[in-house]
N, C-alpha and C. Protein backbone atom coordinates (compact mmCIF):
# COMPACT_ATOMS: atom_id res chain seq x y z
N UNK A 1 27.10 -94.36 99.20
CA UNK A 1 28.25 -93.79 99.88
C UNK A 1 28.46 -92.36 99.40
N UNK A 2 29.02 -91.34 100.43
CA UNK A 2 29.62 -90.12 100.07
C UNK A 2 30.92 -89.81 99.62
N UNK A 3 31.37 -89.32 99.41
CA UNK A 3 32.62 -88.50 99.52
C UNK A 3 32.96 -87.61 100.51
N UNK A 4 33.35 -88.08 101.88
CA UNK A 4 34.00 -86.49 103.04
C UNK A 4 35.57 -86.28 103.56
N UNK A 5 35.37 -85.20 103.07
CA UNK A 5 36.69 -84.54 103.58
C UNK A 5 37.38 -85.15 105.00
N UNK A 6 38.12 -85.58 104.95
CA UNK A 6 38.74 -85.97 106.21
C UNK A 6 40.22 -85.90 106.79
N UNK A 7 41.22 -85.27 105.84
CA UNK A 7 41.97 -84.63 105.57
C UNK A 7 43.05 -83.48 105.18
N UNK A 8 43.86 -83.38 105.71
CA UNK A 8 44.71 -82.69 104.32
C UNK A 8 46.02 -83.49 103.83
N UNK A 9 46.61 -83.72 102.67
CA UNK A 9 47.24 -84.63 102.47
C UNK A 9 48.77 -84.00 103.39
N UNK A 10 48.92 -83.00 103.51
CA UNK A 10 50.45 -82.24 104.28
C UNK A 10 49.75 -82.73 105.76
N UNK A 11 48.78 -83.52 106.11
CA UNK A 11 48.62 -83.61 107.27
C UNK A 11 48.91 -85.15 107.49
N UNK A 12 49.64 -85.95 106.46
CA UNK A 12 49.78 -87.14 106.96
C UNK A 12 50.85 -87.90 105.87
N UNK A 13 52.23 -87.71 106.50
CA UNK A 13 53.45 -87.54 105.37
C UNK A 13 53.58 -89.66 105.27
N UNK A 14 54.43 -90.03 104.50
CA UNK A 14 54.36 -91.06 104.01
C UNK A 14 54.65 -92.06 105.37
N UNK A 15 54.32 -93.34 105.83
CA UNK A 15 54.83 -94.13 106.64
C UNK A 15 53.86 -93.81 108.62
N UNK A 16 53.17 -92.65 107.95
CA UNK A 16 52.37 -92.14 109.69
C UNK A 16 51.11 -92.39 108.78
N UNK A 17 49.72 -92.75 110.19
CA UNK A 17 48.24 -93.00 110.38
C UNK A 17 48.00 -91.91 111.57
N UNK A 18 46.71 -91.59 111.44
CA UNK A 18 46.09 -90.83 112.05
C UNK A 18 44.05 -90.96 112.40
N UNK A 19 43.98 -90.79 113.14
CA UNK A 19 42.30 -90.67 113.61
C UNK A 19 41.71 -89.42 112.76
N UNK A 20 40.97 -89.80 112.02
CA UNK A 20 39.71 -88.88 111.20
C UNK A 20 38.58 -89.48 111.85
N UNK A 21 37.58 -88.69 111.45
CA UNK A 21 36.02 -89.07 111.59
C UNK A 21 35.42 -88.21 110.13
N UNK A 22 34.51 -89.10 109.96
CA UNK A 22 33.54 -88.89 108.46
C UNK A 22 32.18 -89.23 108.98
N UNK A 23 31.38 -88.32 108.75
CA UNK A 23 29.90 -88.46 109.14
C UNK A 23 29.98 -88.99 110.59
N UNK A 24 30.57 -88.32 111.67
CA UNK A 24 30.24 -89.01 112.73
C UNK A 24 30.94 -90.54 113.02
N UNK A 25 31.83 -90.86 111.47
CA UNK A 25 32.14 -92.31 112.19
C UNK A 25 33.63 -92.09 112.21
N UNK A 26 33.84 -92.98 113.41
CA UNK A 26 35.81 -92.64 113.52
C UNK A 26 36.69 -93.48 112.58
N UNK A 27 37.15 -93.20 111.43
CA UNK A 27 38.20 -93.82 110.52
C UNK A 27 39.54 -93.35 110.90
N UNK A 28 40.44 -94.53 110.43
CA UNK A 28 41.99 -94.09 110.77
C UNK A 28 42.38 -94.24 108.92
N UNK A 29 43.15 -93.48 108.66
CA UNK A 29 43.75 -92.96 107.79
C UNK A 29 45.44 -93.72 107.62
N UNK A 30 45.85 -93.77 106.74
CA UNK A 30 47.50 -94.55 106.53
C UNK A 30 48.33 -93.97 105.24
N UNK A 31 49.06 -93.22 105.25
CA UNK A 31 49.98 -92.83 104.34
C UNK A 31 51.24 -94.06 103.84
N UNK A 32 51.13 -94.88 103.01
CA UNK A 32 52.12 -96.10 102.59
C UNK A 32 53.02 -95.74 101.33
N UNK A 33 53.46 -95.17 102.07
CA UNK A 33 54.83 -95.37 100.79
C UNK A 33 53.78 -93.85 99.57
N UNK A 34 53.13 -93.08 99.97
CA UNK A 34 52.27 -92.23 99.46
C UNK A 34 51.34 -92.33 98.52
N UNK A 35 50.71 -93.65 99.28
CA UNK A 35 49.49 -94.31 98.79
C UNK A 35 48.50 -94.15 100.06
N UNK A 36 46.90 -93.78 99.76
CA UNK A 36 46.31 -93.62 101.02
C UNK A 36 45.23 -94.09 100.94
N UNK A 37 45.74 -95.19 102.67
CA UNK A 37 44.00 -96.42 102.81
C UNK A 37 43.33 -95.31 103.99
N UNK A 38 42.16 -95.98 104.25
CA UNK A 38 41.26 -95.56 105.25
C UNK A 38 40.63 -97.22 105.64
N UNK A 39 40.67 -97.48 106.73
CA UNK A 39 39.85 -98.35 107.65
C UNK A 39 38.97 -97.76 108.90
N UNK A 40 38.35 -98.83 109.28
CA UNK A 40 37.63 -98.73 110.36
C UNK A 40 38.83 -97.82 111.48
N UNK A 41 38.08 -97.16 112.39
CA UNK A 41 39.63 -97.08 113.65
C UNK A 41 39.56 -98.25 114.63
N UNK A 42 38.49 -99.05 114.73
CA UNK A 42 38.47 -100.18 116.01
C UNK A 42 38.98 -101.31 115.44
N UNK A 43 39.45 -101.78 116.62
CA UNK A 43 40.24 -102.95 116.31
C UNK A 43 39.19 -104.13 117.13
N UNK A 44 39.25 -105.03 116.01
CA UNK A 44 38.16 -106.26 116.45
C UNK A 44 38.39 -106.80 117.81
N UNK A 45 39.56 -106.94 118.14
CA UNK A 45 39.74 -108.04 119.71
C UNK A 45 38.72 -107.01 121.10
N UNK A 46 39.52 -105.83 121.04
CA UNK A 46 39.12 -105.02 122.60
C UNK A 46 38.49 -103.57 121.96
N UNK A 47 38.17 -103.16 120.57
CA UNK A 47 38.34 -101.90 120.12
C UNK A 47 39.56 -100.61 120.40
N UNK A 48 40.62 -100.86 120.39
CA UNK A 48 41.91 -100.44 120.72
C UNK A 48 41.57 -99.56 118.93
N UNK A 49 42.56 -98.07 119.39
CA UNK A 49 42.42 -97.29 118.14
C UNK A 49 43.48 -97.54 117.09
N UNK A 50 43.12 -98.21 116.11
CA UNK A 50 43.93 -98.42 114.82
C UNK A 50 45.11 -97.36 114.54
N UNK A 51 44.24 -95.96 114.50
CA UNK A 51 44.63 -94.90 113.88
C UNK A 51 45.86 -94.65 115.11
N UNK A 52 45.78 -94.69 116.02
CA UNK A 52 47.13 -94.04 117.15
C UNK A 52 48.26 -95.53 117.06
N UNK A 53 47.80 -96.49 116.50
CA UNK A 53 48.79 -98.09 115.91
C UNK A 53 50.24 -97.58 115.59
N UNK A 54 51.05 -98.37 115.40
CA UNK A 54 52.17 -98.98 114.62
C UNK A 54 51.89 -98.55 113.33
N UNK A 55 52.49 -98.06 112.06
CA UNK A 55 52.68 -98.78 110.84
C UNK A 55 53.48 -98.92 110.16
N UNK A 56 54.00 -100.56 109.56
CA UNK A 56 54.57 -100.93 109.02
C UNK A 56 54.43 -101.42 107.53
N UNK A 57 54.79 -100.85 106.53
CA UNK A 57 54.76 -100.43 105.69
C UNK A 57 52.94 -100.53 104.50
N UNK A 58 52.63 -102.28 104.81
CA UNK A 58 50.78 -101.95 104.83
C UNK A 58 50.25 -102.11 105.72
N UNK A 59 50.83 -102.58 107.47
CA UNK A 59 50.27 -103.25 108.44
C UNK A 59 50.21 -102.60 109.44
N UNK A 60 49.07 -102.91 110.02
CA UNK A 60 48.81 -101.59 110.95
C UNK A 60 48.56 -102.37 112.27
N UNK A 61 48.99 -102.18 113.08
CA UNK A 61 49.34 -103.14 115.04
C UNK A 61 48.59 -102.19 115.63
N UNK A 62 47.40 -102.49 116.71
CA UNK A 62 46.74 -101.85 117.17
C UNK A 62 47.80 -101.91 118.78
N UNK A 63 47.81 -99.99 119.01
CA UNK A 63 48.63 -100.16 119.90
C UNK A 63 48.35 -100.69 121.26
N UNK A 64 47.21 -101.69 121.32
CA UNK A 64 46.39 -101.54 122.75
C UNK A 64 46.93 -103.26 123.14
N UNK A 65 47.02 -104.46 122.17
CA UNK A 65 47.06 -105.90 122.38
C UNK A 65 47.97 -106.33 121.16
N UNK A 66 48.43 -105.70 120.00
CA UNK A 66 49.04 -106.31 118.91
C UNK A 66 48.40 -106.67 117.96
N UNK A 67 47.22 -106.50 118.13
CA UNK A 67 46.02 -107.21 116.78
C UNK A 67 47.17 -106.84 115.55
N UNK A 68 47.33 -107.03 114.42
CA UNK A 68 47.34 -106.41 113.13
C UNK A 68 46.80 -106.66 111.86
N UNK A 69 46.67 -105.66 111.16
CA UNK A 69 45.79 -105.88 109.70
C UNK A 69 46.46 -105.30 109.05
N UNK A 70 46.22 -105.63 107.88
CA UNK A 70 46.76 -105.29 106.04
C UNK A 70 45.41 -103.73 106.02
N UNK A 71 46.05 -102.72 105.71
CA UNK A 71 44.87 -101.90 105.64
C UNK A 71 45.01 -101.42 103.72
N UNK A 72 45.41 -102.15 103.34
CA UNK A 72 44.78 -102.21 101.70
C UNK A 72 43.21 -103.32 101.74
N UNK A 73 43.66 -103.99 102.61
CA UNK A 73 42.33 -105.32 102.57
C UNK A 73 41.05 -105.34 103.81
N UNK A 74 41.88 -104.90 104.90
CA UNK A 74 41.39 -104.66 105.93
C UNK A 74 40.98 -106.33 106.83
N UNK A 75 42.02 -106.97 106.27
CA UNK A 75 41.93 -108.31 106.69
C UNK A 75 42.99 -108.60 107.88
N UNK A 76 42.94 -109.44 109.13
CA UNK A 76 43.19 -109.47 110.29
C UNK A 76 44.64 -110.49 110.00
N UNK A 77 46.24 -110.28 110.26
CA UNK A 77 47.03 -110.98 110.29
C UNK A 77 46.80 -111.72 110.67
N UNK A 78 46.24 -112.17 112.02
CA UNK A 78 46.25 -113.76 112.53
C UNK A 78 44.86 -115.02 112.08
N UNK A 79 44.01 -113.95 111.63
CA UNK A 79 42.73 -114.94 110.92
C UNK A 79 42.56 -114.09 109.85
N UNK A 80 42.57 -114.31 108.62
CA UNK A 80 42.56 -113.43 107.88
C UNK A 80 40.89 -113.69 107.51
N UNK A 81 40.01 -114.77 107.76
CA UNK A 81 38.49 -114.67 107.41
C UNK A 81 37.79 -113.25 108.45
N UNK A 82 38.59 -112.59 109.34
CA UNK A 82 37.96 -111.57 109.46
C UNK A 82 38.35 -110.56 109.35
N UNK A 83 38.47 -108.62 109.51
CA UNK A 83 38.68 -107.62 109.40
C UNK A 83 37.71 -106.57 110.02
N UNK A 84 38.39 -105.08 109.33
CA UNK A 84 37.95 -104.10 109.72
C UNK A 84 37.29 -103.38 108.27
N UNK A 85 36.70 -102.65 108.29
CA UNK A 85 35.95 -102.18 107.17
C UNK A 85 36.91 -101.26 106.38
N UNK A 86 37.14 -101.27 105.20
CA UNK A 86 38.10 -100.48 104.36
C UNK A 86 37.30 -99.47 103.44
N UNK A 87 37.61 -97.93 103.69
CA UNK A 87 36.77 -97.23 102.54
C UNK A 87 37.59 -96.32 101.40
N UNK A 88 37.33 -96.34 100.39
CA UNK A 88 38.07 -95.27 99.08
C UNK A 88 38.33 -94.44 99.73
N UNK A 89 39.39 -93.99 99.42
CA UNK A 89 40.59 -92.52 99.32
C UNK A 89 40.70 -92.01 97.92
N UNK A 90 40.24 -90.48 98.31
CA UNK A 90 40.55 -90.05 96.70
C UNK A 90 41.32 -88.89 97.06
N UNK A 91 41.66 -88.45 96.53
CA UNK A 91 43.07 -87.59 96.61
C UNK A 91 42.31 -86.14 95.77
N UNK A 92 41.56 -84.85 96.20
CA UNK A 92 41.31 -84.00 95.42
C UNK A 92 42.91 -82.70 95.49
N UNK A 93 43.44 -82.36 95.17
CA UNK A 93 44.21 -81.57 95.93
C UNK A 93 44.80 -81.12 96.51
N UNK A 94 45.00 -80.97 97.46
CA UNK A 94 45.47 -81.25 99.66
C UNK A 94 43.98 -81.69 100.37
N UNK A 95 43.22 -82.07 99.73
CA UNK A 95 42.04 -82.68 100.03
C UNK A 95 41.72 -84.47 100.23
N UNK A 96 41.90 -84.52 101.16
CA UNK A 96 41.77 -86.30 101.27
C UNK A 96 40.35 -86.36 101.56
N UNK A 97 39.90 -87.30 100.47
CA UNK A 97 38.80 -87.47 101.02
C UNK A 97 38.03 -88.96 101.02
N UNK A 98 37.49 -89.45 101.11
CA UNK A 98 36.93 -90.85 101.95
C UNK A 98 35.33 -91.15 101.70
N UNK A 99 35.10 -92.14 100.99
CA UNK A 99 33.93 -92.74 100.53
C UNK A 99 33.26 -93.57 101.38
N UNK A 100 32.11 -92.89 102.42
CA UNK A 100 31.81 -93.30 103.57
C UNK A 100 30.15 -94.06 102.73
């Protein structure tokens, strides 16, 4: 895995998600309480974008059908044996960056 920039931290204040891409792949980003996950952006049922979702305080509602996931775990509220892929956030600076 890398480390890529996908960020700036003034670009994503506590309680909002947003659409990044790292190497070509689309991750959604989550500011919690000013703690920061990164998941997949597709959502397992229809691929609906994570990152343009709901979030509630770790749970993220895909705005397309309601799916939701825990994006500390990246595990699916209603079956939790499946999910979305979860990657490191490291915080350099105003530099967010993401362990692809």
């Amino acid at each position: 895995m890398a480390l890529v920039k996908v960020a700036s931290t003034s670009e994503l204040s506590a309680g909002q998600c947003k659409v990044a891409e790292a190497n070509g792949k689309p991750i959604a980003l989550y500011n919690c309480a000013g703690t920061l996950y990164a998941t997949e952006n597709t959502c397992l049922h229809r691929g609906g974008p994570l990152g343009e979702g709901s979030l509630n305080g770790t749970t993220i509602t895909c705005p397309w059908h309601g799916w939701d996931y825990d994006v500390t775990t990246g595990k699916n509220g209603f079956n939790p044996a499946v999910g979305v892929a979860t990657f490191p956030v490291h915080v350099d600076g105003d530099d967010v960056m993401v362990d692809v």
